[in-house]
C-alpha atoms as a PDB file:
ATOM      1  CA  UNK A   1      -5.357  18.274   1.664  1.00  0.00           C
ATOM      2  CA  UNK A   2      -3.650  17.236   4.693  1.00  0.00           C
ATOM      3  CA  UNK A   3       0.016  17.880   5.091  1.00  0.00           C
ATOM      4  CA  UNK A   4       0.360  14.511   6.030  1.00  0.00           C
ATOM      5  CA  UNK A   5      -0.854  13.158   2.547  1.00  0.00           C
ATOM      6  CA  UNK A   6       0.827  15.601   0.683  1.00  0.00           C
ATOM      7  CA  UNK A   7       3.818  14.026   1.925  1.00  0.00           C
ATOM      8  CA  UNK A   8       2.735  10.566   0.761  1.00  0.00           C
ATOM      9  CA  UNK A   9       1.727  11.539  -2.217  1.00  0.00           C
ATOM     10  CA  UNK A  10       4.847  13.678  -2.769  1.00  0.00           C
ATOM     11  CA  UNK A  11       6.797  10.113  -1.925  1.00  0.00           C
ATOM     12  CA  UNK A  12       4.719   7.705  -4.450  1.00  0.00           C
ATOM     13  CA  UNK A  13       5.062  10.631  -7.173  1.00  0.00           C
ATOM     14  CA  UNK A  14       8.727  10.726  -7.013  1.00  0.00           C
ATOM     15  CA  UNK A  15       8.702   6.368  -6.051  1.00  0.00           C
ATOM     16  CA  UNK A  16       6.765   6.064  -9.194  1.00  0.00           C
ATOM     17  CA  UNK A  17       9.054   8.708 -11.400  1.00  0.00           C
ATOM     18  CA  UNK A  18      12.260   6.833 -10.792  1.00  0.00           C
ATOM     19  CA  UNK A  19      10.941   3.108 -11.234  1.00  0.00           C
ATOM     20  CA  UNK A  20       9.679   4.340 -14.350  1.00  0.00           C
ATOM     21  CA  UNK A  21      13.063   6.285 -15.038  1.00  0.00           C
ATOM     22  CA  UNK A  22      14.934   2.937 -14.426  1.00  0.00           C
ATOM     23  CA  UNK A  23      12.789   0.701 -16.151  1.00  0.00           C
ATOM     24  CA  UNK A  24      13.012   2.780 -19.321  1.00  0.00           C
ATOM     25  CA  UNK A  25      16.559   3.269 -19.186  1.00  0.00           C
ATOM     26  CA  UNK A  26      17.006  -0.421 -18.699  1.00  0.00           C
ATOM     27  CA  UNK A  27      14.946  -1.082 -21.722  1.00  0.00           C
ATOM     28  CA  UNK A  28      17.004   1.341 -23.535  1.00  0.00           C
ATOM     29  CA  UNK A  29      20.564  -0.067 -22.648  1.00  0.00           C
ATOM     30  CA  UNK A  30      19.164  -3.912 -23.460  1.00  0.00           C
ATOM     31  CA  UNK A  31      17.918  -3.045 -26.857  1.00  0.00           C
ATOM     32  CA  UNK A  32      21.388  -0.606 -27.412  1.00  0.00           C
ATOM     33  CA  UNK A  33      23.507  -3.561 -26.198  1.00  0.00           C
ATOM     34  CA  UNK A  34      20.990  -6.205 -28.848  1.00  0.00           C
ATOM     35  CA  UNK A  35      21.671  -4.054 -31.564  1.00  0.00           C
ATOM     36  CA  UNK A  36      18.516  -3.179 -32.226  1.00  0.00           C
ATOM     37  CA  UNK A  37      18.959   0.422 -31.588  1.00  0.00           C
ATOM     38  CA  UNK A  38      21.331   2.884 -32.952  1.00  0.00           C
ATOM     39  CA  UNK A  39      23.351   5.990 -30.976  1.00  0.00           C
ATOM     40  CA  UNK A  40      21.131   8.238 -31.987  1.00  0.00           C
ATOM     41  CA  UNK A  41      17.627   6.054 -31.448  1.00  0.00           C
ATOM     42  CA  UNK A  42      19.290   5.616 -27.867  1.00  0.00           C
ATOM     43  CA  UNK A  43      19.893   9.656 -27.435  1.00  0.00           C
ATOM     44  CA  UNK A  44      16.180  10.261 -28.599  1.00  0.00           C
ATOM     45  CA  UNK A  45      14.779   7.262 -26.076  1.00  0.00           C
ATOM     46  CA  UNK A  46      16.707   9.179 -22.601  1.00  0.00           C
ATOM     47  CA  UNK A  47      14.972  12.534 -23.799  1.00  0.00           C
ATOM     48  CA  UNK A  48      11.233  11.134 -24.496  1.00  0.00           C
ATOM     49  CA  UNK A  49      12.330   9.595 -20.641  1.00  0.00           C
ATOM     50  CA  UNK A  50      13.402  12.867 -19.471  1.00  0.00           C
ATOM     51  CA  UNK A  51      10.285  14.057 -21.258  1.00  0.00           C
ATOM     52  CA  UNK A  52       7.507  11.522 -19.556  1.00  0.00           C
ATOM     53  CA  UNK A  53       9.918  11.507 -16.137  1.00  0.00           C
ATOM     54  CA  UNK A  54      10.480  14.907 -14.936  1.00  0.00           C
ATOM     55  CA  UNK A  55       7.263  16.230 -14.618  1.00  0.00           C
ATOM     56  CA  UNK A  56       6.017  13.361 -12.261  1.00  0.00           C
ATOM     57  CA  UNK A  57       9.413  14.267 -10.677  1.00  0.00           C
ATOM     58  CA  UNK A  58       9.167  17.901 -10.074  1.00  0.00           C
ATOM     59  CA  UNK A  59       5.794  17.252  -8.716  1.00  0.00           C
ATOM     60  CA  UNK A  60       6.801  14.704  -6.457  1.00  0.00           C
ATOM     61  CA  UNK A  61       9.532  16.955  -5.206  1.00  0.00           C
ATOM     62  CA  UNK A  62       7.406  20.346  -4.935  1.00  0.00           C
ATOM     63  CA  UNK A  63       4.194  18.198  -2.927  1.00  0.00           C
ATOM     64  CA  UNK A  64       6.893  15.956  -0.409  1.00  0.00           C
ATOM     65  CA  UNK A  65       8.614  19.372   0.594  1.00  0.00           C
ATOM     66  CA  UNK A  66       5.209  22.008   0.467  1.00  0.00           C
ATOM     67  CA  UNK A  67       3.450  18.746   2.666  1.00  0.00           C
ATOM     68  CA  UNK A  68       6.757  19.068   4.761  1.00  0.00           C
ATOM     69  CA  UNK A  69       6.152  22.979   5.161  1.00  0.00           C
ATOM     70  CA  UNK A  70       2.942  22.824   5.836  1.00  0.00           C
ATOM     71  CA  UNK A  71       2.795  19.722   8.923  1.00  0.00           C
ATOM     72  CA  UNK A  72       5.463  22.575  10.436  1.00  0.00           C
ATOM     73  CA  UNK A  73       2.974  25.316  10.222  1.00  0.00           C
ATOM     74  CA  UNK A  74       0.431  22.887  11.588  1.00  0.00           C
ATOM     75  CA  UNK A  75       2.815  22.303  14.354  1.00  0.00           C
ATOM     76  CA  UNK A  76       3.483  26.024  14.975  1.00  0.00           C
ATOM     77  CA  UNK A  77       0.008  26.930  14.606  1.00  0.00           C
ATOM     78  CA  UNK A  78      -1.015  23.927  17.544  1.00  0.00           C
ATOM     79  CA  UNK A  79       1.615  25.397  19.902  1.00  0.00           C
ATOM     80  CA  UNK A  80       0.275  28.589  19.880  1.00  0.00           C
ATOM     81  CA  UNK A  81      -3.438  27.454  20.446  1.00  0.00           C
ATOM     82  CA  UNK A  82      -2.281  25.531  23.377  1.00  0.00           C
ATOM     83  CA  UNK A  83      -0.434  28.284  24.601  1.00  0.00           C
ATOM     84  CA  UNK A  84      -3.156  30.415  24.262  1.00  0.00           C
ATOM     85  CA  UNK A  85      -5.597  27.875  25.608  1.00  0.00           C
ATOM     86  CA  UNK A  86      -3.384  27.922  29.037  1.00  0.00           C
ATOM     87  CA  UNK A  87      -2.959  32.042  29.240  1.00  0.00           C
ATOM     88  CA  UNK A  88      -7.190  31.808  29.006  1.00  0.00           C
ATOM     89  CA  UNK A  89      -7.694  28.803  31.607  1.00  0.00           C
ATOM     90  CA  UNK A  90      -5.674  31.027  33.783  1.00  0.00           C
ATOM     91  CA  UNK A  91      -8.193  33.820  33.610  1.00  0.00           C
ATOM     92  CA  UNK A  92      -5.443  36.029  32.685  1.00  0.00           C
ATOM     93  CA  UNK A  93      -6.687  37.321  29.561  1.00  0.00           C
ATOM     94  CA  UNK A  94      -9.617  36.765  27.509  1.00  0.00           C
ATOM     95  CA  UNK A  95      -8.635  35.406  23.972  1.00  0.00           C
ATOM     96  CA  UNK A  96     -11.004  38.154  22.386  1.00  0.00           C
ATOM     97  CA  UNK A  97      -8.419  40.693  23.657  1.00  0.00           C
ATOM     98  CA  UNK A  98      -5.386  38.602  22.655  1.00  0.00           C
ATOM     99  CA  UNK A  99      -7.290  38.620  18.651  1.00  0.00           C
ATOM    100  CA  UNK A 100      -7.186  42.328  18.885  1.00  0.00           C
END
């Protein structure tokens, strides 16, 4: 996959983890504040959350930084073949010998 999209979907994983968070919590603190929902029931609702929430999180979190890590290595790795490119244009030395 390409850094780039790793990224994205590193972004909509963690976008979609916190909507979700939110939403449920706000479901949680309308049906605590109704009445309909004891201290306890509320307590058991924010850990099935943390439950369905932080995985999507943590693998939001781990692609957006890996895609991060990996567009610099792409970077790097483009600098050095241009760099390359020039010291062979040049007639300098012959990449074979540079791979050695």
């Amino acid at each position: 996959m390409h850094p780039r999209r790793l990224i994205t979907v590193g972004q909509v994983l963690v976008s979609i983890s916190l909507l979700l968070g939110m939403a449920f919590m706000g479901f949680l603190v309308a049906q605590r504040q109704a009445g309909e929902l004891t201290v306890g029931g509320f307590w058991v609702g924010v850990f099935l959350m943390a439950l369905v929430v932080s995985p999507l999180l943590g693998v939001g979190v781990y692609a957006w930084r890996r895609g991060v890590i990996e567009t610099k290595e792409v970077e790097r790795m483009e600098r050095q073949r241009r760099l390359l490119g020039a010291i062979q244009a040049h007639g300098k030395i012959a990449l074979a010998e540079l791979a050695i």
